[in-house]
Protein backbone atom coordinates (compact mmCIF):
# COMPACT_ATOMS: atom_id res chain seq x y z
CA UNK A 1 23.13 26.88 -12.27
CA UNK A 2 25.78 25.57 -14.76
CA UNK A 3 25.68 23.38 -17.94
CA UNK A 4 27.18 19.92 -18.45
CA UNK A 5 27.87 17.59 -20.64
CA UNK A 6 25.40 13.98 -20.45
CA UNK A 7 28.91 12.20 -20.69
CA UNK A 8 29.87 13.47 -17.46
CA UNK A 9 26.78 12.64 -15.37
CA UNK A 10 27.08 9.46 -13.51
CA UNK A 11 24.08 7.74 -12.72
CA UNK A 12 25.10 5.34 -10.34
CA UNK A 13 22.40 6.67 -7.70
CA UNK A 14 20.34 3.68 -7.00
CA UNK A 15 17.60 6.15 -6.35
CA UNK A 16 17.13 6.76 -9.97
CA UNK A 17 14.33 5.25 -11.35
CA UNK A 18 15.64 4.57 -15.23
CA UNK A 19 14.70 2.06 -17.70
CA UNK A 20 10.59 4.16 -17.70
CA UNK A 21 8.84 5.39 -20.55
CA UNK A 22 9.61 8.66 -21.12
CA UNK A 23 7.87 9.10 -24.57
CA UNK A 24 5.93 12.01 -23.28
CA UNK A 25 8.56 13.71 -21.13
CA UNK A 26 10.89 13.70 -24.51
CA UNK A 27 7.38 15.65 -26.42
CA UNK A 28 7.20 18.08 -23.74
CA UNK A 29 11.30 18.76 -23.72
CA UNK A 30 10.89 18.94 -27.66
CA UNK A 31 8.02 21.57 -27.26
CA UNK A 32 9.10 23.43 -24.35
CA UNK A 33 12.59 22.47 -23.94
CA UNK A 34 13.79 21.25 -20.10
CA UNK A 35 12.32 23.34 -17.43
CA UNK A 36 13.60 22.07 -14.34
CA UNK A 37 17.92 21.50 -14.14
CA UNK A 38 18.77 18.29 -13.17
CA UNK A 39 20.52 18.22 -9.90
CA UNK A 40 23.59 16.37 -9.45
CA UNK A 41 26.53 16.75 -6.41
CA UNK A 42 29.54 18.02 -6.30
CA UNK A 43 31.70 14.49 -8.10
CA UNK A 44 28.67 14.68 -11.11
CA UNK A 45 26.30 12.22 -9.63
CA UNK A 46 22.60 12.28 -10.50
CA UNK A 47 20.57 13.09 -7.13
CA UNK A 48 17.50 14.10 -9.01
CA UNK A 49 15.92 13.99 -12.56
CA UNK A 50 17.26 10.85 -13.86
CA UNK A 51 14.18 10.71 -16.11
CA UNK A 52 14.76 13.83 -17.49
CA UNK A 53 18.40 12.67 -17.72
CA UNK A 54 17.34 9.61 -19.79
CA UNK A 55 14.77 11.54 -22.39
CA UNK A 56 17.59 14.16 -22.66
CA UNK A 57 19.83 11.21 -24.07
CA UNK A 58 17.09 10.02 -26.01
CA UNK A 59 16.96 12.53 -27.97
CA UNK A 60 20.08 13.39 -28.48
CA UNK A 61 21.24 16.07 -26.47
CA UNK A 62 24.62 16.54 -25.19
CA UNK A 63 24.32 18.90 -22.37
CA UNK A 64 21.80 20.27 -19.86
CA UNK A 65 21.34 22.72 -17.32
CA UNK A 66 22.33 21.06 -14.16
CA UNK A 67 21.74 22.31 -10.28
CA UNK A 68 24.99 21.36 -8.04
CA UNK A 69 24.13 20.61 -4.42
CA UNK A 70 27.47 20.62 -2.08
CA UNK A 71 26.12 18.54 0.85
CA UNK A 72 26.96 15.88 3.11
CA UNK A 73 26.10 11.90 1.89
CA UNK A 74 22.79 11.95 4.29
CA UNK A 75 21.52 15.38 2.75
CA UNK A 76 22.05 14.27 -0.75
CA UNK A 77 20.44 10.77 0.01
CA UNK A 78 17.68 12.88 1.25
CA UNK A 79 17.16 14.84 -1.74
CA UNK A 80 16.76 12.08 -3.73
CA UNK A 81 13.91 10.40 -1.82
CA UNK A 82 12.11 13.83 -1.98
CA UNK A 83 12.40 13.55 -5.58
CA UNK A 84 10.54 10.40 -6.24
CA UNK A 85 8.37 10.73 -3.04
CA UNK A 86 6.30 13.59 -5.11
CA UNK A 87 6.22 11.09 -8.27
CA UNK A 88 2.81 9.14 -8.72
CA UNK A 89 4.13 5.33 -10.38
CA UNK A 90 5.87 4.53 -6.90
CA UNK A 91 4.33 1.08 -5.66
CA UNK A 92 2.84 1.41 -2.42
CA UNK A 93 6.17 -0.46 -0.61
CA UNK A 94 8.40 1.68 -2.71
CA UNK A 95 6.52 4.03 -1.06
CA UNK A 96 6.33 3.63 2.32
CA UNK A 97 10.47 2.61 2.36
CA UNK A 98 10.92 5.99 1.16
CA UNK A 99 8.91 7.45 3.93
CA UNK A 100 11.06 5.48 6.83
CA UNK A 101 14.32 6.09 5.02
CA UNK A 102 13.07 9.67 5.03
CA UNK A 103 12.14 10.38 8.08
CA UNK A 104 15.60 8.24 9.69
CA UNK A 105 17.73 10.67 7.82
CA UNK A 106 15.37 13.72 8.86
CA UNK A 107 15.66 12.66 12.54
CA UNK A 108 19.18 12.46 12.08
CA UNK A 109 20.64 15.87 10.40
CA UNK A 110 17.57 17.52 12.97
CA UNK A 111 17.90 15.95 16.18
CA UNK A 112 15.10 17.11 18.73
CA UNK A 113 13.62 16.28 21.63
CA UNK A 114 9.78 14.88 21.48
CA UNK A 115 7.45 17.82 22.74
CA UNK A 116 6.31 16.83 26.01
CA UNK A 117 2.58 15.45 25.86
CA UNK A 118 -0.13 17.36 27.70
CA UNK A 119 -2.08 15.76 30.41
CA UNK A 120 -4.84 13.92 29.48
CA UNK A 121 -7.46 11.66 31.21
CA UNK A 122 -7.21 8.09 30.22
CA UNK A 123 -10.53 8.63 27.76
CA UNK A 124 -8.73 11.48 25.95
CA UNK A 125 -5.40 9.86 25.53
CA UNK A 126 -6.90 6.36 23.96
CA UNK A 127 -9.11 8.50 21.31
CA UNK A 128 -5.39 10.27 20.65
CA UNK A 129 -2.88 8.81 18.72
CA UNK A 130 1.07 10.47 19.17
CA UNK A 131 2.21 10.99 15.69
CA UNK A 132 6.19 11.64 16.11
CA UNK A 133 8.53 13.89 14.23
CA UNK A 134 5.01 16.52 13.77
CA UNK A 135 7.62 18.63 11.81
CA UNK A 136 8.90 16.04 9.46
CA UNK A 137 5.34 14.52 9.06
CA UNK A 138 3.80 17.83 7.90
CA UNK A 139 6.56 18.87 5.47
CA UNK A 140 6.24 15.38 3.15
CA UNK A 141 2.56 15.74 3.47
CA UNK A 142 2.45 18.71 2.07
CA UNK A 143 4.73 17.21 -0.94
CA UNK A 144 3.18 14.38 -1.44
CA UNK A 145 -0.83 14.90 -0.38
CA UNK A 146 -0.82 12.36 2.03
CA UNK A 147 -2.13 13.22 5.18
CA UNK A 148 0.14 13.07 8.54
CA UNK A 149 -1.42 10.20 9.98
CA UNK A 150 -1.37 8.16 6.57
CA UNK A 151 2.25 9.02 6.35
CA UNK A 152 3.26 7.75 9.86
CA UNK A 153 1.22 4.49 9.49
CA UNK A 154 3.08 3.57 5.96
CA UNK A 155 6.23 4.50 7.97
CA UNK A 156 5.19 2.31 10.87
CA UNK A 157 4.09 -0.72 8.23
CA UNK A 158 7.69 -0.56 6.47
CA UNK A 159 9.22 -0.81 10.09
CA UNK A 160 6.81 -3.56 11.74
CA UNK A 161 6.05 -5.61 8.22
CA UNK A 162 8.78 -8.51 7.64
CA UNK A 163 10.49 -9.42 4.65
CA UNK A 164 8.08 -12.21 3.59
CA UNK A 165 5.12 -10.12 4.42
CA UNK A 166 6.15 -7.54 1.82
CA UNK A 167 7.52 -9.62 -0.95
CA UNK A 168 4.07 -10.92 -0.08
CA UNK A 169 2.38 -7.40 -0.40
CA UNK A 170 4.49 -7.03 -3.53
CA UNK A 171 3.22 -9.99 -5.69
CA UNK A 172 -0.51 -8.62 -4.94
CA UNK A 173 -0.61 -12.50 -1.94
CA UNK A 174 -1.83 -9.60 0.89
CA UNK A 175 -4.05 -6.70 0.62
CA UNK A 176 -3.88 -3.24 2.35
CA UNK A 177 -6.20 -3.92 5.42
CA UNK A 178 -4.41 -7.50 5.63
CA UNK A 179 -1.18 -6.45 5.81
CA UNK A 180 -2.07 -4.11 8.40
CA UNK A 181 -3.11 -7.03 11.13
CA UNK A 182 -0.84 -9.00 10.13
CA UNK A 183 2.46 -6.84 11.30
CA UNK A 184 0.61 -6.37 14.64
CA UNK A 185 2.82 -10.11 15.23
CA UNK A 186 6.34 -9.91 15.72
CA UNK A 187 8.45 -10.34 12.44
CA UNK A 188 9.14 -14.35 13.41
CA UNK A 189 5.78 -15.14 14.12
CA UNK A 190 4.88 -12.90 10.59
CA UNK A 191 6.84 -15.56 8.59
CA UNK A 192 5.60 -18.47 10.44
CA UNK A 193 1.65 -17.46 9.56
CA UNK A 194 1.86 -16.03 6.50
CA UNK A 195 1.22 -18.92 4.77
CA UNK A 196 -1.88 -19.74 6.80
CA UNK A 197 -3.46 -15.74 6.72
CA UNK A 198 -3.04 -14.64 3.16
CA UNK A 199 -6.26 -16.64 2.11
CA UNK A 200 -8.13 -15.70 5.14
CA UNK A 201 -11.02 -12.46 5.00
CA UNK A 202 -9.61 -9.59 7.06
CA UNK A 203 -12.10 -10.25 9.70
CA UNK A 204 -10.78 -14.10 10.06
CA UNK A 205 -6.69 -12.57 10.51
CA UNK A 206 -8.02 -10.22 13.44
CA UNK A 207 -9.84 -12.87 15.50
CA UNK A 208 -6.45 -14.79 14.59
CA UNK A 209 -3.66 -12.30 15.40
CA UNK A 210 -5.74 -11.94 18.85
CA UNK A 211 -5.50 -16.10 19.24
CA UNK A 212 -1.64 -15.58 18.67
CA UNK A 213 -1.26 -12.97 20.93
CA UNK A 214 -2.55 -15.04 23.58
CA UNK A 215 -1.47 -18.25 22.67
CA UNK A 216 1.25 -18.80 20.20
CA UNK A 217 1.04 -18.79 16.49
CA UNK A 218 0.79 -22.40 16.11
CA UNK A 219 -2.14 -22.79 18.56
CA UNK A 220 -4.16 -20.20 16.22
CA UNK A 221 -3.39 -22.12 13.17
CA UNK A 222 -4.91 -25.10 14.87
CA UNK A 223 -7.91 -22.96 15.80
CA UNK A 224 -8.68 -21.01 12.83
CA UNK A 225 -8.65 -24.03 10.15
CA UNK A 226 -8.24 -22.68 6.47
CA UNK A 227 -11.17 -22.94 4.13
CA UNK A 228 -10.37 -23.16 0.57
CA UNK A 229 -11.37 -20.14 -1.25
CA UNK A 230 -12.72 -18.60 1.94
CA UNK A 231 -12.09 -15.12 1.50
CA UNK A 232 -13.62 -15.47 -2.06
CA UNK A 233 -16.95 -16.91 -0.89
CA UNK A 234 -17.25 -14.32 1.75
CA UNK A 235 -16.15 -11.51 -0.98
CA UNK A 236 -19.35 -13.28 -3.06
CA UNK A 237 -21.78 -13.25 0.44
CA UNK A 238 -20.88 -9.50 0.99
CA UNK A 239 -21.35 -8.30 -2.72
CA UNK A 240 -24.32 -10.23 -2.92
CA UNK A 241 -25.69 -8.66 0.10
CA UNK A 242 -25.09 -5.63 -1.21
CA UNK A 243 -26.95 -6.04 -4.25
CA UNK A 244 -30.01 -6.88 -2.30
CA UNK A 245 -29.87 -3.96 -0.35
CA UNK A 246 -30.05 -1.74 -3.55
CA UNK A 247 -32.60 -3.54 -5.11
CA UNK A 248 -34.69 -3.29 -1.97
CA UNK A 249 -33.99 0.71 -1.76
CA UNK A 250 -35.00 0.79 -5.37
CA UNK A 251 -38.65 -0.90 -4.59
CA UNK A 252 -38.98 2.07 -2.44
CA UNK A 253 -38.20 4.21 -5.38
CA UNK A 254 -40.82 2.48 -7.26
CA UNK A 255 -38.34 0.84 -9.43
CA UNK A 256 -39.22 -2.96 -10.67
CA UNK A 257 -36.97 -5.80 -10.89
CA UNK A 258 -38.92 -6.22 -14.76
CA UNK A 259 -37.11 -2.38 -15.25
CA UNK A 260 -34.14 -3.76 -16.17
CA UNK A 261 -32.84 -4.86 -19.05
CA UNK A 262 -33.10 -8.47 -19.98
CA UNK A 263 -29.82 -9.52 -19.66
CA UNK A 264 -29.24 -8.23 -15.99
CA UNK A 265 -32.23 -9.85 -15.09
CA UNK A 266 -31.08 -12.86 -16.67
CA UNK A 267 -27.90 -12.95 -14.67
CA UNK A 268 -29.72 -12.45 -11.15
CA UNK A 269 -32.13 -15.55 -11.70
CA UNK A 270 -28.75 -17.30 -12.63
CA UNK A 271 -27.19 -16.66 -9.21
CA UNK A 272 -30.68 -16.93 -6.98
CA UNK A 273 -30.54 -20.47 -8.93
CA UNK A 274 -27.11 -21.15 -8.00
CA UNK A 275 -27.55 -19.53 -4.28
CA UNK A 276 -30.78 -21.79 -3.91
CA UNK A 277 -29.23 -25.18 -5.02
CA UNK A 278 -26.27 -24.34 -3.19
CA UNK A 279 -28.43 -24.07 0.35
CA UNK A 280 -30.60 -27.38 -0.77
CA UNK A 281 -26.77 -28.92 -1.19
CA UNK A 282 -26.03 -28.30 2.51
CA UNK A 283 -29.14 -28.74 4.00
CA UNK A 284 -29.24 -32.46 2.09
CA UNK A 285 -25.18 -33.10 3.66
CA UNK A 286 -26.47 -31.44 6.87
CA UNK A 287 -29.30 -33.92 7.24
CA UNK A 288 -27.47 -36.75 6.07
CA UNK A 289 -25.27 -36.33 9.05
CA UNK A 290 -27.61 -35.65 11.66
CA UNK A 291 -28.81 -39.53 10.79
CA UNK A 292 -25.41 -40.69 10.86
CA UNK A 293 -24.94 -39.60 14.37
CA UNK A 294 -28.47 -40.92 15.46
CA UNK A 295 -27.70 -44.40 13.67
């Protein structure tokens, strides 16, 4: 442990995450003063704590405690992922390109061969799924909270998803669950359907990635036409469907629909009105062409 001066620090790591609020990291310095040293390497550059490093310049200090780590470039790559892998405001991509960057570098400075897989029968290996690098897996998990398998999948999405896909992901275009068909394509055919599956429900881009499989991207466009505002009607169907469901469970109860207060009531005669004229509406269009086709 040594102390040194802020105007020696460089903080040139593009790990550091600066330019955050740090109004109540600079209280709890003020109270408490800085517990943990921020770490730096050998030539003064930030590997760690660049938030600490930014409240500590806030306020006005000219020196800290500082923790120098001699190690080669990969090692001190690595310890700054592991620093903002255990912080909470990552995004979910930040996230997961931490993970693969993590586990790259991991593989790299400890190079081992895969444990050979036991036997299994054909039933037991497809209910079994081979997470690799156990060792790495479990040591960020226990960081971070994530489970192993959560970890490898977020790995696994950041290798598979394309750049589209998560600039996609990133400007809140693809959920979760989407995103997680989607990269099932190969990263050309990704970019060629995005377009098309970001409006569709997830259950509509699984029957589609299965058409594309089989037949080409453009032949599952052609057979999965996009509805406007699809995925919100079926959002509306499902919530709607759920409501019933708990209103029918509370009958059992002996609740009443007349239980509840007058505005809730009010807004589910609204939407049986709406959900009624909507079915006359296509039951009127369906008729009218069931005579066109007779005429």
């Amino acid at each position: 442990m040594e102390v040194r001066k802020l105007s020696e620090l460089k903080a040139t790591n593009p790990y550091l995450r600066l330019g955050t609020d740090v109004t109540e990291l600079e209280k709890s310095i003020q109270t408490l003063g800085l517990i943990a040293p921020l770490v730096i390497s050998t030539d003064n550059v930030i590997l760690a704590g660049a938030r600490r490093y930014q409240a500590l310049l806030n306020l006005g200090y000219t020196e800290a405690p500082v923790m120098v780590v001699d190690r080669n470039a990969l090692e001190r790559e690595l310890v700054s992922i592991d620093e903002n892998l255990v912080r909470k405001d990552l995004s979910n991509i930040e996230m997961e390109s931490h993970l693969r960057r993590a586990k790259e570098i991991y593989q790299e400075i400890h190079p081992e061969p895969e444990p050979e897989a036991e036997v299994q029968s054909s039933k037991e290996a497809a209910s079994v799924e081979i997470l690799p690098a156990e060792k790495f897996l479990h040591m960020v998990s226990e960081k971070t909270g994530l489970s192993p398998k959560q970890i490898h999948q977020a790995i696994k999405r950041d290798e598979l998803a394309s750049s589209e896909v998560k600039e996609a992901r990133r400007n809140g275009e693809l959920s979760l669950s989407q995103t997680n068909e989607i990269v099932k394509l190969n990263k050309e055919e990704q970019q060629t359907a995005l377009d098309h599956v970001k409006e569709l429900p997830i259950r509509e881009i699984k029957k589609f990635v299965k058409l594309a499989k089989v037949n080409g991207v453009s032949e599952a466009i052609k057979s999965t036409p996009h509805k406007p505002f699809q995925r919100e009607f079926l959002e509306i169907d499902s919530s709607l469907k759920k409501i019933l469901k708990k209103l029918k469970q509370l009958q059992l109860e002996g609740f009443e629909f007349s239980d509840f207060p007058q505005e809730t009531q009010k807004l589910v005669n609204e939407l049986q009105h709406m959900w009624e004229e909507n079915n006359l509406r296509t039951q009127v269009k369906y008729n009218s062409q069931e005579a066109d086709q007779i005429q």
